[in-house]
C-alpha atoms as a PDB file:
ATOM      1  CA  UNK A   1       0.000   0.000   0.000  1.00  0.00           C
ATOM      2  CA  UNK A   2       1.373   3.647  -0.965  1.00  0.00           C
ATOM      3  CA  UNK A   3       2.610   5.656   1.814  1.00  0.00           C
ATOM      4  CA  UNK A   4       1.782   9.140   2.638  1.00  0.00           C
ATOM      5  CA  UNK A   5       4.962  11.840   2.534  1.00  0.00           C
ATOM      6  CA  UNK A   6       3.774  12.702   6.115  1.00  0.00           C
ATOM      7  CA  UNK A   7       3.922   9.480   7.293  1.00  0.00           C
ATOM      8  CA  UNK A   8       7.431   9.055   6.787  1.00  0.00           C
ATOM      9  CA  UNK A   9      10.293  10.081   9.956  1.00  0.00           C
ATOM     10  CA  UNK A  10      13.001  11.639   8.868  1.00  0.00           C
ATOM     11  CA  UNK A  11      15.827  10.086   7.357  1.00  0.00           C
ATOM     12  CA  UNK A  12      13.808   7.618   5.017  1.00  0.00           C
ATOM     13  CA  UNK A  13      15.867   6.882   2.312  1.00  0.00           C
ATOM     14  CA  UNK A  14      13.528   8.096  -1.078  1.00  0.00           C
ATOM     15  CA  UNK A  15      13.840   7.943  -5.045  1.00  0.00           C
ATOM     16  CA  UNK A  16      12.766   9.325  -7.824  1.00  0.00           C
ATOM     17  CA  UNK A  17      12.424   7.646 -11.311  1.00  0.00           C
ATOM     18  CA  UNK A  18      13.737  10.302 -13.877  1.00  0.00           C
ATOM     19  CA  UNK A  19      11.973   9.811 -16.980  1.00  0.00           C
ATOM     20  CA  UNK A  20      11.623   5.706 -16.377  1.00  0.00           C
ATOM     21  CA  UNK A  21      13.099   4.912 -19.957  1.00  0.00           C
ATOM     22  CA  UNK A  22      16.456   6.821 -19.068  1.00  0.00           C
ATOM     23  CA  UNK A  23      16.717   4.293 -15.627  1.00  0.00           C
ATOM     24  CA  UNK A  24      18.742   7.338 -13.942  1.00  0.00           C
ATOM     25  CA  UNK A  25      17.206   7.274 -10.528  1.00  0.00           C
ATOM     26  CA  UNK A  26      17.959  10.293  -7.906  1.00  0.00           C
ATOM     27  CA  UNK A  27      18.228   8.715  -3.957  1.00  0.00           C
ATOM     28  CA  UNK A  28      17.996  10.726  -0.968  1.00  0.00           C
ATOM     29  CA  UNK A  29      16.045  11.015   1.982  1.00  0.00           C
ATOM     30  CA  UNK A  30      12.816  12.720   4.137  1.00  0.00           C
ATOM     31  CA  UNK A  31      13.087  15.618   6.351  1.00  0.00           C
ATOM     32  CA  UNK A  32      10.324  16.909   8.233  1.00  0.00           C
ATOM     33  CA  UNK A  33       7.864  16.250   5.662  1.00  0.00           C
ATOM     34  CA  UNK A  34       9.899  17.169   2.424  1.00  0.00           C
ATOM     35  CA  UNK A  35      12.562  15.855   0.003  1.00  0.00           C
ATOM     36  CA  UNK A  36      15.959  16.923   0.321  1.00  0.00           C
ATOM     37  CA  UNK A  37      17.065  17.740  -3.090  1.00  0.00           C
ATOM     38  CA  UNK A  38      20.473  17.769  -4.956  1.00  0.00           C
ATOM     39  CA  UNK A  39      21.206  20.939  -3.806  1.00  0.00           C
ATOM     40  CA  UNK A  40      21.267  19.997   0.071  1.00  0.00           C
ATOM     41  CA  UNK A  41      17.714  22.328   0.339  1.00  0.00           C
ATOM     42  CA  UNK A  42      14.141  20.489   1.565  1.00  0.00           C
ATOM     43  CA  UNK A  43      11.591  20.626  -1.180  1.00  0.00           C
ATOM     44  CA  UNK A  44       8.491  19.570  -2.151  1.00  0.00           C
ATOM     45  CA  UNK A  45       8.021  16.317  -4.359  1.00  0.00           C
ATOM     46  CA  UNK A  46       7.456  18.303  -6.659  1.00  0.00           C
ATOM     47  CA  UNK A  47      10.603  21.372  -6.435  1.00  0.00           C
ATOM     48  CA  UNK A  48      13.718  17.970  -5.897  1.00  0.00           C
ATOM     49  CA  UNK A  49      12.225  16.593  -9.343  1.00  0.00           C
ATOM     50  CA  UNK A  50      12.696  20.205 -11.030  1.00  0.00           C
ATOM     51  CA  UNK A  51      16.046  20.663  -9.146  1.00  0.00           C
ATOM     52  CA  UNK A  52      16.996  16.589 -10.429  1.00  0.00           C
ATOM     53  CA  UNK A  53      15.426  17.794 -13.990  1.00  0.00           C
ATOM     54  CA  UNK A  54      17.575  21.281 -14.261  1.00  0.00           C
ATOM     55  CA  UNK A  55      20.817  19.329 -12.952  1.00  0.00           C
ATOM     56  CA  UNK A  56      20.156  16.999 -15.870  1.00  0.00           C
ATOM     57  CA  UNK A  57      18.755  18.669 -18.504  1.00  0.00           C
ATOM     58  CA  UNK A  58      19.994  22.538 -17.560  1.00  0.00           C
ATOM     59  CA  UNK A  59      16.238  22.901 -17.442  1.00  0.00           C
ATOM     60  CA  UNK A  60      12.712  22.115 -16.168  1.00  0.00           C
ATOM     61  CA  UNK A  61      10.719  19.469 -18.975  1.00  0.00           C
ATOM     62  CA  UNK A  62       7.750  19.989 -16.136  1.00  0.00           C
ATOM     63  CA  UNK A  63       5.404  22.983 -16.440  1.00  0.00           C
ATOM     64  CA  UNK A  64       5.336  24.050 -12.220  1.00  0.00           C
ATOM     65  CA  UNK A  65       1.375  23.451 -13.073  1.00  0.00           C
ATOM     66  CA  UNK A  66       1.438  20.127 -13.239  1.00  0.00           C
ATOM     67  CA  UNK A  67       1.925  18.387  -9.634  1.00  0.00           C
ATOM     68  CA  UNK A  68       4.697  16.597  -8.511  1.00  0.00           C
ATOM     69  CA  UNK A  69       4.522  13.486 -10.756  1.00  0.00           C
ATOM     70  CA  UNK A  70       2.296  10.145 -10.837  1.00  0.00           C
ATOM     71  CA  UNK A  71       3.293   8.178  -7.722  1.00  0.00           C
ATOM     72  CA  UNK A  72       5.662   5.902 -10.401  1.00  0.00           C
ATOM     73  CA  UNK A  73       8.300   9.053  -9.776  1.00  0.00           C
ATOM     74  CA  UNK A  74       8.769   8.711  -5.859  1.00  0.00           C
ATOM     75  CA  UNK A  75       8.924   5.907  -3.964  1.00  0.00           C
ATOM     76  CA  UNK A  76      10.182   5.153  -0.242  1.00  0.00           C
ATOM     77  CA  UNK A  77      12.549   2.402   0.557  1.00  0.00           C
ATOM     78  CA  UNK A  78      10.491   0.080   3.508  1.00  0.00           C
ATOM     79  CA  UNK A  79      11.359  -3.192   4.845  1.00  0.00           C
ATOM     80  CA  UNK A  80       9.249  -4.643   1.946  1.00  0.00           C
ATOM     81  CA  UNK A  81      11.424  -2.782  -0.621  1.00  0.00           C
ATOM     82  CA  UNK A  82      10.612   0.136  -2.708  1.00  0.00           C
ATOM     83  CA  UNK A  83       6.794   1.111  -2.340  1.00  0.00           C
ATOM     84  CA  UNK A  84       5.368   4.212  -3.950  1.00  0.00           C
ATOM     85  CA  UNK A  85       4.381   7.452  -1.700  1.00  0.00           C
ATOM     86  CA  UNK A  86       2.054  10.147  -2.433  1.00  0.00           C
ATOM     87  CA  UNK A  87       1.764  13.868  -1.612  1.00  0.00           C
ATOM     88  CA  UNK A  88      -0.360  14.697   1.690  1.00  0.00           C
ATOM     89  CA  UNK A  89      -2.712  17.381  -0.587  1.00  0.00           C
END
């Protein structure tokens, strides 16, 4: 069953799939609520996958309307292995 970004204490190791058919995945972990992203700075879901995107690309593919990604993009790491999250909104 998905998790809930909230849910998880800090420290919770977390990935995100960039653009699945590229298998470059971007690891890191939960802190109070948010994603720390490459930059060292807590984010949203949403603002580590533009951060991941500009370090990649040199730019954001996402238009900042669009949400933070299907819950294929983030997943937790759990005693059962890698299970999707979801946003808390």
């Amino acid at each position: 069953m998905a998790k809930q970004l909230s849910e998880l204490p800090d420290g919770t190791g977390v990935r995100f799939n960039y653009l699945q058919e590229t298998g470059f995945q971007f690891v890191t972990e939960v802190q109070d609520g948010q994603v720390i992203d490459p930059n060292g700075d807590k984010r949203s879901p949403n603002g580590a996958a533009r951060e991941v995107d500009k370090r990649i690309r040199g730019e954001d593919s996402r238009p900042s309307d669009t949400g933070w990604g299907t819950s294929e993009y983030w997943e937790c790491f759990t005693k059962n292995g890698w299970e999707e999250i979801h946003s808390d909104g």
